[in-house]
Protein backbone atom coordinates (compact mmCIF):
# COMPACT_ATOMS: atom_id res chain seq x y z
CA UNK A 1 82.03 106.88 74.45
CA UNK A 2 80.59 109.67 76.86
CA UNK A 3 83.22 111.24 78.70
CA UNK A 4 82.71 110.74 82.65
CA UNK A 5 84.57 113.60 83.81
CA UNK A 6 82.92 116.90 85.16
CA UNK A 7 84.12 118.86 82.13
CA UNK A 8 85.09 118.35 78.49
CA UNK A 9 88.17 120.77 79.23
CA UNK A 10 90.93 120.04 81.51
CA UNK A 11 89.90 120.50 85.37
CA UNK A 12 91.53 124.06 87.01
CA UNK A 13 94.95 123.57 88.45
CA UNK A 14 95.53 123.86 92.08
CA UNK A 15 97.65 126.64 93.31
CA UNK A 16 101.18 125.04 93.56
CA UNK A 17 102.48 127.71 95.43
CA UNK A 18 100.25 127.52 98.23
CA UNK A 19 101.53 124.45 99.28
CA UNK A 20 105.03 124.25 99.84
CA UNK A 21 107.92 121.46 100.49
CA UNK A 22 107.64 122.55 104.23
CA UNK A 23 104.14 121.75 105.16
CA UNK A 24 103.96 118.44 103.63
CA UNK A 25 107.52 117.41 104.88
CA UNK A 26 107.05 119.07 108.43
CA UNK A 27 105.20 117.82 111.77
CA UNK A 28 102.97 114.79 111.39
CA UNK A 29 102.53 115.55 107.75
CA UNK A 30 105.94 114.55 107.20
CA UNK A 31 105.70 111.33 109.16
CA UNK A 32 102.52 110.22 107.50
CA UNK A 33 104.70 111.51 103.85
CA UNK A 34 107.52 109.00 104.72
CA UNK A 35 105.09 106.22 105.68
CA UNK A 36 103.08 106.36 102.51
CA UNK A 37 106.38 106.97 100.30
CA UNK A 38 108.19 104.34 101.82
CA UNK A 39 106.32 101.54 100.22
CA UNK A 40 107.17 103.00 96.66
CA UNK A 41 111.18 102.84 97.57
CA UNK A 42 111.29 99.69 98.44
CA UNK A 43 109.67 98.75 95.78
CA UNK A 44 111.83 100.63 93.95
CA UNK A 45 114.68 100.04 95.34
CA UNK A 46 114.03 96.40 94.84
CA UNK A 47 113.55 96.90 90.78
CA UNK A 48 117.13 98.51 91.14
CA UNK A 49 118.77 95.76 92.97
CA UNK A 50 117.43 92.85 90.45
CA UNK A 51 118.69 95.18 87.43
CA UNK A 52 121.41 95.11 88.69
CA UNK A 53 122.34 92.49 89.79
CA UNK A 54 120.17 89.80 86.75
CA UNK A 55 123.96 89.62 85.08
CA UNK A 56 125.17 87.56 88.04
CA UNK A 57 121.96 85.76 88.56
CA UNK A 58 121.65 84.53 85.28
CA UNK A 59 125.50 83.17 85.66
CA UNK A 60 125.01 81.38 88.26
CA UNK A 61 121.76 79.86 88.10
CA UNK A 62 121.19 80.11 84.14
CA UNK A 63 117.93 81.04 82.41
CA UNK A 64 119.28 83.87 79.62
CA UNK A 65 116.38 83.09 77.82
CA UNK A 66 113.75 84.57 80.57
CA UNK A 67 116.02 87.48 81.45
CA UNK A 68 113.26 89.78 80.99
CA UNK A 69 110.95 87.18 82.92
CA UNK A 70 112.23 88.59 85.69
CA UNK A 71 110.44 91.75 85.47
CA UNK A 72 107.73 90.76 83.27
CA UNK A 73 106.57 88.37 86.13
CA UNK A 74 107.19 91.01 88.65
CA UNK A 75 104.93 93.07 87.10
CA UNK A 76 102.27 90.82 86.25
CA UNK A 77 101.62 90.09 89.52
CA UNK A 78 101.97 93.61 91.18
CA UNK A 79 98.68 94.18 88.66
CA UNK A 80 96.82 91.62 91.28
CA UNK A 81 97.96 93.32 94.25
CA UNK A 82 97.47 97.00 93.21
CA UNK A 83 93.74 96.36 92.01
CA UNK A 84 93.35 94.57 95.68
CA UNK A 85 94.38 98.35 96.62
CA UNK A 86 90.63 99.57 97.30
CA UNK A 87 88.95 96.94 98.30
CA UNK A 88 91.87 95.86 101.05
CA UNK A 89 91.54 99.20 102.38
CA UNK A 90 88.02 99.22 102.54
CA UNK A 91 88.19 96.14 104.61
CA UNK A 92 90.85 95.85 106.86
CA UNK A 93 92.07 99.61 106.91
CA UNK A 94 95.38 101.53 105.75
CA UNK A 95 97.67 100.20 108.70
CA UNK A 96 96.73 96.47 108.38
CA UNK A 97 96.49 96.54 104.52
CA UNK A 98 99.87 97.62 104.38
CA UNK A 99 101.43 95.99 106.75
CA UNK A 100 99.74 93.10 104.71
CA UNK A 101 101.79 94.33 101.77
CA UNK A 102 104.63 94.55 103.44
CA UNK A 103 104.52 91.30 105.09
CA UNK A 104 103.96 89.46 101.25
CA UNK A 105 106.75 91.43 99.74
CA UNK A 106 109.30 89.87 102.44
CA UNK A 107 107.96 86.57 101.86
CA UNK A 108 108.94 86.89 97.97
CA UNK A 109 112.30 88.61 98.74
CA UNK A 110 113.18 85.09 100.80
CA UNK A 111 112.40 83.17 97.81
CA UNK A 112 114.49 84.59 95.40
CA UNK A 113 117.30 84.67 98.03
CA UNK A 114 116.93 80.77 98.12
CA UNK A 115 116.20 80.08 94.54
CA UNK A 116 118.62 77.40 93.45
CA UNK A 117 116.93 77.55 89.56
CA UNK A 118 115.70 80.50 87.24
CA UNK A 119 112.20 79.20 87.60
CA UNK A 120 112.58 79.66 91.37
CA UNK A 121 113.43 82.77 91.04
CA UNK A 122 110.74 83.62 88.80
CA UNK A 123 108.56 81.82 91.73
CA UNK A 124 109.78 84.59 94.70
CA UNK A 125 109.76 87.66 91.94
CA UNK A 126 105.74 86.42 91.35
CA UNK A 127 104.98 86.52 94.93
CA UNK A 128 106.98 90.18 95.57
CA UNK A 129 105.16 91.49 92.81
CA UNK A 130 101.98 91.27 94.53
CA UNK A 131 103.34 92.53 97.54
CA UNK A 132 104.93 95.36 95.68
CA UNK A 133 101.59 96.01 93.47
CA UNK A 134 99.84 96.33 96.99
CA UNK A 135 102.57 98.93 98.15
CA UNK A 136 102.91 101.08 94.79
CA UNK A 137 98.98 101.24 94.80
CA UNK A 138 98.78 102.11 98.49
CA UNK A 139 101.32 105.06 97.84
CA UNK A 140 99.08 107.07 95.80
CA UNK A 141 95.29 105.49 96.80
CA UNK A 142 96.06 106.76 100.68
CA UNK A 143 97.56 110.29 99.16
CA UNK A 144 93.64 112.07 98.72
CA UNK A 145 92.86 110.18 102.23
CA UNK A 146 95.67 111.63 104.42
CA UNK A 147 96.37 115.20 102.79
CA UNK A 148 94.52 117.97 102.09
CA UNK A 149 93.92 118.31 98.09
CA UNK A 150 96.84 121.33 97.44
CA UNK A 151 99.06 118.74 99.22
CA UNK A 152 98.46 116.46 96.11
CA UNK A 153 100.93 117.49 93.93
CA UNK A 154 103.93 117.73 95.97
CA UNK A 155 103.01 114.27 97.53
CA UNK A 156 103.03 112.79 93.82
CA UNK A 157 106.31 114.30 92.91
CA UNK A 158 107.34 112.98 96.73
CA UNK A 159 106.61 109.61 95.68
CA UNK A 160 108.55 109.84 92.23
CA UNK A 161 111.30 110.80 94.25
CA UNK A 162 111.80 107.70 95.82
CA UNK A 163 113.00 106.75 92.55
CA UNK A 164 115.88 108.86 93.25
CA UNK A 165 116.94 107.14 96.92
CA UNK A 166 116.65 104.07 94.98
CA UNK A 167 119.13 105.52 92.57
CA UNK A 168 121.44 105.52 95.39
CA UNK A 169 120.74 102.13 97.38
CA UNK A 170 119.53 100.05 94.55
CA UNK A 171 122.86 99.77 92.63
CA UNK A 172 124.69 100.06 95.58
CA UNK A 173 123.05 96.94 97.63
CA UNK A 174 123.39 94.88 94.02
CA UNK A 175 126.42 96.01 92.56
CA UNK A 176 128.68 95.42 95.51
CA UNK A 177 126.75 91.62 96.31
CA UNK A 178 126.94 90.64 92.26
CA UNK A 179 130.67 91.59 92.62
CA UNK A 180 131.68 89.85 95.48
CA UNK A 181 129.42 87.13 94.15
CA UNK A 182 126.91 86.79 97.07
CA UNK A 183 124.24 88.66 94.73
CA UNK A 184 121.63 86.38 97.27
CA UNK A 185 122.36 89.02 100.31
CA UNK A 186 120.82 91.62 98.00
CA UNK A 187 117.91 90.36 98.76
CA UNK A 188 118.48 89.71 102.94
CA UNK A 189 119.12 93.40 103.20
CA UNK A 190 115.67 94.38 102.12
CA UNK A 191 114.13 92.46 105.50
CA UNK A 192 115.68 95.25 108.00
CA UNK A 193 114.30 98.38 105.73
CA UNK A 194 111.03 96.50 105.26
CA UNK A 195 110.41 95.91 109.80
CA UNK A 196 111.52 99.44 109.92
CA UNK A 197 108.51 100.51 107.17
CA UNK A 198 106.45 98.16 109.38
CA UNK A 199 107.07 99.92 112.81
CA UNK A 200 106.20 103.26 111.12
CA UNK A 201 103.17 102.66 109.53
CA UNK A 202 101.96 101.44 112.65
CA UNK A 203 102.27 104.40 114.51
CA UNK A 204 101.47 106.71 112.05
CA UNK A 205 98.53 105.27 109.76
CA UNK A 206 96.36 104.50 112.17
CA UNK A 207 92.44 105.02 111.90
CA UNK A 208 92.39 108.33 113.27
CA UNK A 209 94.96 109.43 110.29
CA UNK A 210 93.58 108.24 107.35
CA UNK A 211 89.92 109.28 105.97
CA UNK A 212 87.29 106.32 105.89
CA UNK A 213 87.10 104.52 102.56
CA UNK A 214 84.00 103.29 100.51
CA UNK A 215 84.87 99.65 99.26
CA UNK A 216 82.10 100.25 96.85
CA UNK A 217 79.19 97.80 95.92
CA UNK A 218 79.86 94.34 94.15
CA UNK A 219 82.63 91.55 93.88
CA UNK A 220 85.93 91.89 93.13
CA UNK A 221 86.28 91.34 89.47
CA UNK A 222 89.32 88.40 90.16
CA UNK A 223 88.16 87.47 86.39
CA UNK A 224 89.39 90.49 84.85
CA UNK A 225 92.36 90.92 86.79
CA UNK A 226 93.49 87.22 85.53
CA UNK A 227 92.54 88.51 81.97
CA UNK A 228 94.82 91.18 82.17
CA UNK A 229 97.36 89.37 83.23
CA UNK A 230 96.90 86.68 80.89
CA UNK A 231 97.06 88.65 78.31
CA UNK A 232 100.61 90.12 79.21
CA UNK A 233 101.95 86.53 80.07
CA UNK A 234 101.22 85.75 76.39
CA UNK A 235 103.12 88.33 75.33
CA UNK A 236 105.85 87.12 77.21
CA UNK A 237 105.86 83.78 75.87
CA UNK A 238 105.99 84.83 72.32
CA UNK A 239 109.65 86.19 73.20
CA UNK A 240 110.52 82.17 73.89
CA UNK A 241 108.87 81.23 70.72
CA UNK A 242 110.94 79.45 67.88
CA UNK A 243 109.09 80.77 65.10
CA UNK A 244 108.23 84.04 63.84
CA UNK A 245 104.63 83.34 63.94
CA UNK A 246 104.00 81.70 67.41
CA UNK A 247 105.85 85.35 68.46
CA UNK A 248 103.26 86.92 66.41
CA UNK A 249 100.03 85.14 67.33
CA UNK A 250 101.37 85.36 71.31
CA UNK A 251 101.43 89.37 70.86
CA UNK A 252 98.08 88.86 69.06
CA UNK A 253 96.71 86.99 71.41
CA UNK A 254 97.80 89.13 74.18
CA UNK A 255 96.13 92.29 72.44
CA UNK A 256 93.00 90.48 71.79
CA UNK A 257 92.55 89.95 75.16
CA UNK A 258 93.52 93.08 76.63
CA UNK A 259 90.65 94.47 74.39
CA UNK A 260 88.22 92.09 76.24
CA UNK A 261 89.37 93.26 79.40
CA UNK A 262 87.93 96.97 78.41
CA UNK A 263 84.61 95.76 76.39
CA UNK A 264 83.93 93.64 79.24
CA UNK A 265 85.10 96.48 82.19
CA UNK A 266 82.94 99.22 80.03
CA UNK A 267 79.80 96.91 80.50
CA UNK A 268 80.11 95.61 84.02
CA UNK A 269 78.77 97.29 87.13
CA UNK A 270 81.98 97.01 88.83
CA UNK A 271 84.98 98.51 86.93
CA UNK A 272 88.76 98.03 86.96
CA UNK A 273 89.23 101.59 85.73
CA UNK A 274 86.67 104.78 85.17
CA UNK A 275 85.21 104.13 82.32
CA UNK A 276 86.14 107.81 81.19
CA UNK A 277 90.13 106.34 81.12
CA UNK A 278 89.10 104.33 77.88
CA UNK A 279 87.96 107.28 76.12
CA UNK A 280 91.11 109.02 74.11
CA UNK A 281 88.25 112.26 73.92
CA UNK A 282 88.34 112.15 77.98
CA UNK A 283 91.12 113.93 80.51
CA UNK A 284 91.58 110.46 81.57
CA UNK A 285 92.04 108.56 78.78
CA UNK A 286 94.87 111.06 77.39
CA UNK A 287 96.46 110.65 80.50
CA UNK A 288 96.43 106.89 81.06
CA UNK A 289 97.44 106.84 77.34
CA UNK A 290 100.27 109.12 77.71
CA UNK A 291 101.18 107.29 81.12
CA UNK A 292 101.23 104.26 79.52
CA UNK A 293 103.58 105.14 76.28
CA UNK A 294 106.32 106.54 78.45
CA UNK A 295 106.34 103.80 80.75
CA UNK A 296 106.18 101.30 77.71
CA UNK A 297 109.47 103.12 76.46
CA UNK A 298 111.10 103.05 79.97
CA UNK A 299 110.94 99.75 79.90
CA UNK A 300 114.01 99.73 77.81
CA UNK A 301 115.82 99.70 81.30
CA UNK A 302 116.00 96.16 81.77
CA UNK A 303 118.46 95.15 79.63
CA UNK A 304 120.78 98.67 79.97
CA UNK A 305 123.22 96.94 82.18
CA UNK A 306 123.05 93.85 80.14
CA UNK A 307 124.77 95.70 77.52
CA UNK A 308 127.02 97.76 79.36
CA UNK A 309 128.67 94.74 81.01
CA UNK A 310 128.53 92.75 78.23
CA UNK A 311 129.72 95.78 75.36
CA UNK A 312 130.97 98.26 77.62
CA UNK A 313 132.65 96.15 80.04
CA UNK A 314 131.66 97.83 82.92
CA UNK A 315 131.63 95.99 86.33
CA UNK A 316 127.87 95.28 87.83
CA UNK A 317 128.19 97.91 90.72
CA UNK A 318 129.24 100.74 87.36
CA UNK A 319 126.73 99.05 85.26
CA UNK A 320 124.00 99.76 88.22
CA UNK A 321 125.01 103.23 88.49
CA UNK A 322 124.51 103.96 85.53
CA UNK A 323 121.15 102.45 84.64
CA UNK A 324 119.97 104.32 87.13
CA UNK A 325 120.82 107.42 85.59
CA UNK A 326 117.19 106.78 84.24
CA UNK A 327 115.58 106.30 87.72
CA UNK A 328 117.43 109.40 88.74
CA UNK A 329 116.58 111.60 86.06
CA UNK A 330 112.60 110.90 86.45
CA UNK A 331 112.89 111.26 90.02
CA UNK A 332 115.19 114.97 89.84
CA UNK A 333 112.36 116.29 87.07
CA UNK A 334 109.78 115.05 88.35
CA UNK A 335 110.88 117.40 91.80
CA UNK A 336 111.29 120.18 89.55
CA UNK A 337 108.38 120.40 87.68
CA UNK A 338 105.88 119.64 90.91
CA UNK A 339 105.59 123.37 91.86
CA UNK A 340 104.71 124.56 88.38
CA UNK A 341 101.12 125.68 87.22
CA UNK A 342 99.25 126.34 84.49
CA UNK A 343 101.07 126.84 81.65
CA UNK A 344 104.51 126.08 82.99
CA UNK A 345 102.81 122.97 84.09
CA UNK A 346 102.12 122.46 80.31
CA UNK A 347 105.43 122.96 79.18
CA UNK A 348 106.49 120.44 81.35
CA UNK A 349 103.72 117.90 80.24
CA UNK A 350 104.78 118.26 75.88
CA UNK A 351 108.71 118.92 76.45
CA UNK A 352 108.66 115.38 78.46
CA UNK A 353 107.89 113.21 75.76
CA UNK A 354 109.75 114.81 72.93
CA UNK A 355 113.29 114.93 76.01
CA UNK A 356 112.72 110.95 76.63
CA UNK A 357 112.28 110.26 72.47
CA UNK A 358 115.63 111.96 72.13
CA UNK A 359 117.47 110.02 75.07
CA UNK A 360 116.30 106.93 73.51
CA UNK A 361 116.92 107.70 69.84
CA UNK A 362 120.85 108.01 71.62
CA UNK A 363 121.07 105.53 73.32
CA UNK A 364 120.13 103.25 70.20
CA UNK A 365 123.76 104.97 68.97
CA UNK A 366 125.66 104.67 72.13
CA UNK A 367 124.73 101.45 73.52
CA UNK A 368 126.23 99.09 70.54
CA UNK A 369 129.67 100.49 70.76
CA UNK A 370 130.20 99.77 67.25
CA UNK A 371 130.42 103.83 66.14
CA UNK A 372 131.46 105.57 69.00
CA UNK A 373 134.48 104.43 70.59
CA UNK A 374 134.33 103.94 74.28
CA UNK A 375 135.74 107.35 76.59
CA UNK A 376 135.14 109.44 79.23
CA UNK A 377 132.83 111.44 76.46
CA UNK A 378 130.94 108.21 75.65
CA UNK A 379 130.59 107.48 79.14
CA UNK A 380 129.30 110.90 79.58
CA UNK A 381 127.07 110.73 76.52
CA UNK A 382 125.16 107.52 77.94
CA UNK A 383 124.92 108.80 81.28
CA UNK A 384 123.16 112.15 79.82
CA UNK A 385 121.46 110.10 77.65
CA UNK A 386 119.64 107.61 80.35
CA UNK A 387 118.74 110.60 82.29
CA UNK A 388 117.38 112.38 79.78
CA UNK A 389 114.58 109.28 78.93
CA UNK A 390 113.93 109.60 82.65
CA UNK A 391 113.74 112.68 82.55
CA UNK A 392 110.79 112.63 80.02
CA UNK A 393 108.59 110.88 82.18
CA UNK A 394 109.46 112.95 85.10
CA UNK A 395 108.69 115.86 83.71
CA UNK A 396 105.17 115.61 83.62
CA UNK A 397 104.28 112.82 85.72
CA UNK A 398 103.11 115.34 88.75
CA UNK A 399 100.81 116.87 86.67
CA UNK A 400 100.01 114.14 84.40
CA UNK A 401 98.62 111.97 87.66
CA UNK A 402 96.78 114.99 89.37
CA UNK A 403 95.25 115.62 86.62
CA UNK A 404 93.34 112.17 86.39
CA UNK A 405 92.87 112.36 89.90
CA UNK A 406 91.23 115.78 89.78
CA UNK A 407 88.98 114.41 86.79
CA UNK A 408 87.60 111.44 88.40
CA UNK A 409 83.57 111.87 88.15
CA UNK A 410 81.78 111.76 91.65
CA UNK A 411 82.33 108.68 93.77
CA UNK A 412 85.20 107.26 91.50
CA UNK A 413 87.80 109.16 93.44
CA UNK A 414 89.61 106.05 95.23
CA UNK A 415 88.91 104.14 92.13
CA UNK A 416 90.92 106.41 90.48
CA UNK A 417 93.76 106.46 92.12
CA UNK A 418 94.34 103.08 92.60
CA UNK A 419 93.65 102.73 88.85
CA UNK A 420 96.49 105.17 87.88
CA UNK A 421 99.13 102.57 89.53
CA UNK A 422 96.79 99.72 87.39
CA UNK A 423 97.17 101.29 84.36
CA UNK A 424 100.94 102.01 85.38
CA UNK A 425 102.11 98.32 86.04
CA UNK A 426 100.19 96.86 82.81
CA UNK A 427 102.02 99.17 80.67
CA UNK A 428 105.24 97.91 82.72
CA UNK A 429 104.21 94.23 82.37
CA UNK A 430 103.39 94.78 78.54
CA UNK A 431 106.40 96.85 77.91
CA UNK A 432 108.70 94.53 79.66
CA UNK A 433 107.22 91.40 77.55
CA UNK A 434 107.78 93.16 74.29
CA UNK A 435 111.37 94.27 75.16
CA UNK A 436 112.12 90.97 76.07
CA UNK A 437 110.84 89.67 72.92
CA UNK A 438 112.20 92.45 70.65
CA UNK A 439 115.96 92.07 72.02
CA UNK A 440 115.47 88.18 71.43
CA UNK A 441 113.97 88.34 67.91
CA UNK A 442 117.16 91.26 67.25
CA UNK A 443 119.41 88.52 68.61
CA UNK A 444 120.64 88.55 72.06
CA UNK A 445 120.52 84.52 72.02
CA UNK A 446 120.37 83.56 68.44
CA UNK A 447 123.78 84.24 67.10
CA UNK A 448 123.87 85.78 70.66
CA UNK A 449 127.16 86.96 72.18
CA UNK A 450 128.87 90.31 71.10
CA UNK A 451 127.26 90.41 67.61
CA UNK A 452 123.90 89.32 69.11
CA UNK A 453 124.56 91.87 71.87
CA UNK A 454 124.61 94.86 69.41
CA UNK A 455 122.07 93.90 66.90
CA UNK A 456 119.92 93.63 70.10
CA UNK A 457 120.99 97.00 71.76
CA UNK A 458 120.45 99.09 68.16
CA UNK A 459 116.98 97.60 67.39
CA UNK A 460 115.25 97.57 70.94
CA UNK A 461 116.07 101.77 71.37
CA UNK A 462 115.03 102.19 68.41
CA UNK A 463 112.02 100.82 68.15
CA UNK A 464 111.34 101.86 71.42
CA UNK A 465 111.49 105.38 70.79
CA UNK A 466 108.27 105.10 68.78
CA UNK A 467 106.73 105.16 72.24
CA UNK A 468 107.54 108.37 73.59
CA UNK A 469 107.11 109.99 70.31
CA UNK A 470 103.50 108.89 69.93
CA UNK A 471 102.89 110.39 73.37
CA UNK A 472 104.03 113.70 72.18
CA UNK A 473 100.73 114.27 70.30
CA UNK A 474 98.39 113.40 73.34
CA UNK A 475 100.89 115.89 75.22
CA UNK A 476 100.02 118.53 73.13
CA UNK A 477 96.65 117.89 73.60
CA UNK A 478 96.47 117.81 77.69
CA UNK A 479 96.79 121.46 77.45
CA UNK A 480 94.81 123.45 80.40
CA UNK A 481 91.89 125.10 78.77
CA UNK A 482 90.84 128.01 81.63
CA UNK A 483 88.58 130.54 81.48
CA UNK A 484 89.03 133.94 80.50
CA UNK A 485 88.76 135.30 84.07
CA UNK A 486 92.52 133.38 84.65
């Protein structure tokens, strides 16, 4: 296909160090910085509190069998609500479209705090997800509306490191409720954080703040969207299949359709993505390719306490911790690496990959406690080792998402952006379907228990780490090609 981007080489950086920490943190900058990141941490502070606290849930209520439902669902669902991203803001404005967000997020958060059954959890996770789907696409759709363009980078990295402060109240809020065995509160303490997000994007996203958007011309393409999401939820279901073939035809199937997503997006008027993002030849398409291989691996993160409860015996609020030595180490790199150009902004795009292929390749080691014997050094080891995967993606994500941004082709600029948090949850929903189908076919129910439990942990890492490592090509190839006069 004919790439859509203004170049065939990668666009010019921006000049990281004229924009520093200070003036995007400072004044009203700052305000309008915490009310667009604030979204993302409760949405990812939420993804840390389930984690954590699924061990407990799945106790109590049963439902072992759609552990990875949990996300999966989750996911599927934020698709709807981050595609809803442009054309909400279009017509009702950044202040009312996420208060909207907010408002359906705390409405799925009281449904899993009720849920007497797994598939009434699944029920509040489905309605969250479009709440958070509406929140993680607002965070980087308003970022080109409400900053000035040399802003952009920081602000990305800004919104990775919300990861990090979920890092700290994530585990926290569902390791100390899944141990005292209240692991519904978890979800009660997200209602004060989310009126307090409300009250300040009130005040500071107003219409005055935030740049007018263009909805753009035509329907909403609801059609697709269910596509897409059908095509994950089969996926999911092959991971509850009995036989080896219903698993295979539901991956299939879920492929299949996922292609006719793109042939149909590539031919229709009104698009889901550029149409330059399904090119590999494009800026785009190498970056929603790479995006989508390390989230795909990162996925692996579902089932880390799982295993360290259940090999390890660690206690949920230790287990929490750390899994989200992940989280943090995406969150701390990502921080580093924002105020690097040029070609230490490439070093950071090709070392991420080939860091979170290594972390993985570990973990696959680590995780079964069957060769290492379990010590402070082993403890240290998987600790190093989560952050290290995280790391990976952190590494490059600033870069890796302005540089999509900065290639969209005249009048695709919002469409862009909301499309890199698109392409960002279907690789989450898809990788979280396959991980819960790989650990099950590898035999965390059938023999299940300890045995199950480490057949499970070796084969899901390392299969896994194919991900990252296929990304390590495209990495190479995202290289910034300027002209002489740089």
């Amino acid at each position: 296909m004919t790439t859509h981007s203004p170049s065939p080489d990668i666009p010019a950086p921006m000049a990281a160090d004229g924009a520093t920490w200070g003036e995007l943190l400072s004044g009203r900058n700052g305000l309008r910085a915490v009310a667009l990141t604030g979204g993302v941490a409760l949405h990812a502070i939420n993804v840390h509190i389930v984690t954590t606290i699924l061990p407990s849930v799945v106790r109590d209520i049963g439902g072992l069998d759609y552990y990875a439902w949990n996300v999966t669902l989750f996911v599927v669902t934020s698709i709807i609500g981050s595609t809803l991203t442009n054309k909400l803001l279009a017509a009702l404005g950044a202040r009312r479209t996420y208060l909207l967000g907010l408002a359906v997020f705390a409405a799925g958060a009281l449904v899993c705090a009720l849920a007497g059954s797994m598939m009434q959890m699944l029920a509040g996770r489905a309605v969250q997800g479009v709440g958070g789907g509406l929140l993680a696409g607002l965070g980087y759709a308003l970022i080109p509306l409400v900053f000035e363009q040399r802003l952009w980078s920081r602000a990305i990295a800004l919104e990775s490191g919300m990861w990090g402060i979920s890092t700290l109240l994530g585990p926290a809020v569902g390791g100390l409720f899944a141990a005292s065995g209240h692991w519904r509160l978890a979800f009660w303490a997200l209602v004060p954080l989310l009126l307090l997000q409300a009250a300040l994007v009130s005040a500071q996203l107003g219409p005055r703040s935030v740049k007018k958007v263009d909805g753009g011309q035509g329907a909403m393409p609801f059609g697709r969207i269910l596509l897409l999401a059908a095509s994950v939820l089969l996926m999911a279901l092959a991971a509850q299949a009995d036989a080896g073939w219903l698993a295979a035809a539901g991956v299939a199937g879920g492929v299949a359709l996922g292609l006719l997503v793109a042939r149909i997006d590539l031919r229709h008027r009104v698009s889901l993505l550029p149409r330059s993002g399904y090119a590999l030849d494009t800026v785009m398409g190498k970056v929603f390719a790479c995006v989508s291989l390390l989230v795909i691996g990162s996925c692996t993160e579902i089932f880390v306490p799982y295993f360290l409860q259940t090999l390890h015996g660690y206690q949920p609020l230790a287990a929490g911790y750390m899994t989200a030595a992940m989280a943090g180490g995406w969150s701390v790199a990502s921080l580093f690496s924002s105020g690097r150009a040029g070609a230490a902004a490439d070093r950071m795009v090709r070392i991420g990959p080939m860091l979170m292929t290594l972390g993985l390749i570990v973990l696959a080691v680590l995780l079964p406690a069957r060769w290492v014997d379990a010590g402070v050094m082993a403890d240290a080891a998987l600790v190093l080792a989560l952050a290290a995967a995280g790391a990976g993606i952190g590494l490059g994500w600033p870069h890796l998402i302005e540089r999509a941004m900065r290639a969209a082709s005249p009048g695709e600029e919002n469409l862009t952006s909301a499309a890199v948090t698109t392409v960002q949850l279907y690789a989450m929903a898809v990788g979280a379907a396959l991980v819960g189908l790989t650990a099950n076919e590898a035999g965390l129910t059938s023999p299940g228990g300890i045995v199950g439990a480490q057949e499970a942990a070796m084969v899901l890492f390392a299969v896994f780490a194919i991900a990252p490592a296929l990304a390590v090509q495209l990495a190479r190839r995202l290289s910034y090609r300027l002209p002489r006069t740089h």
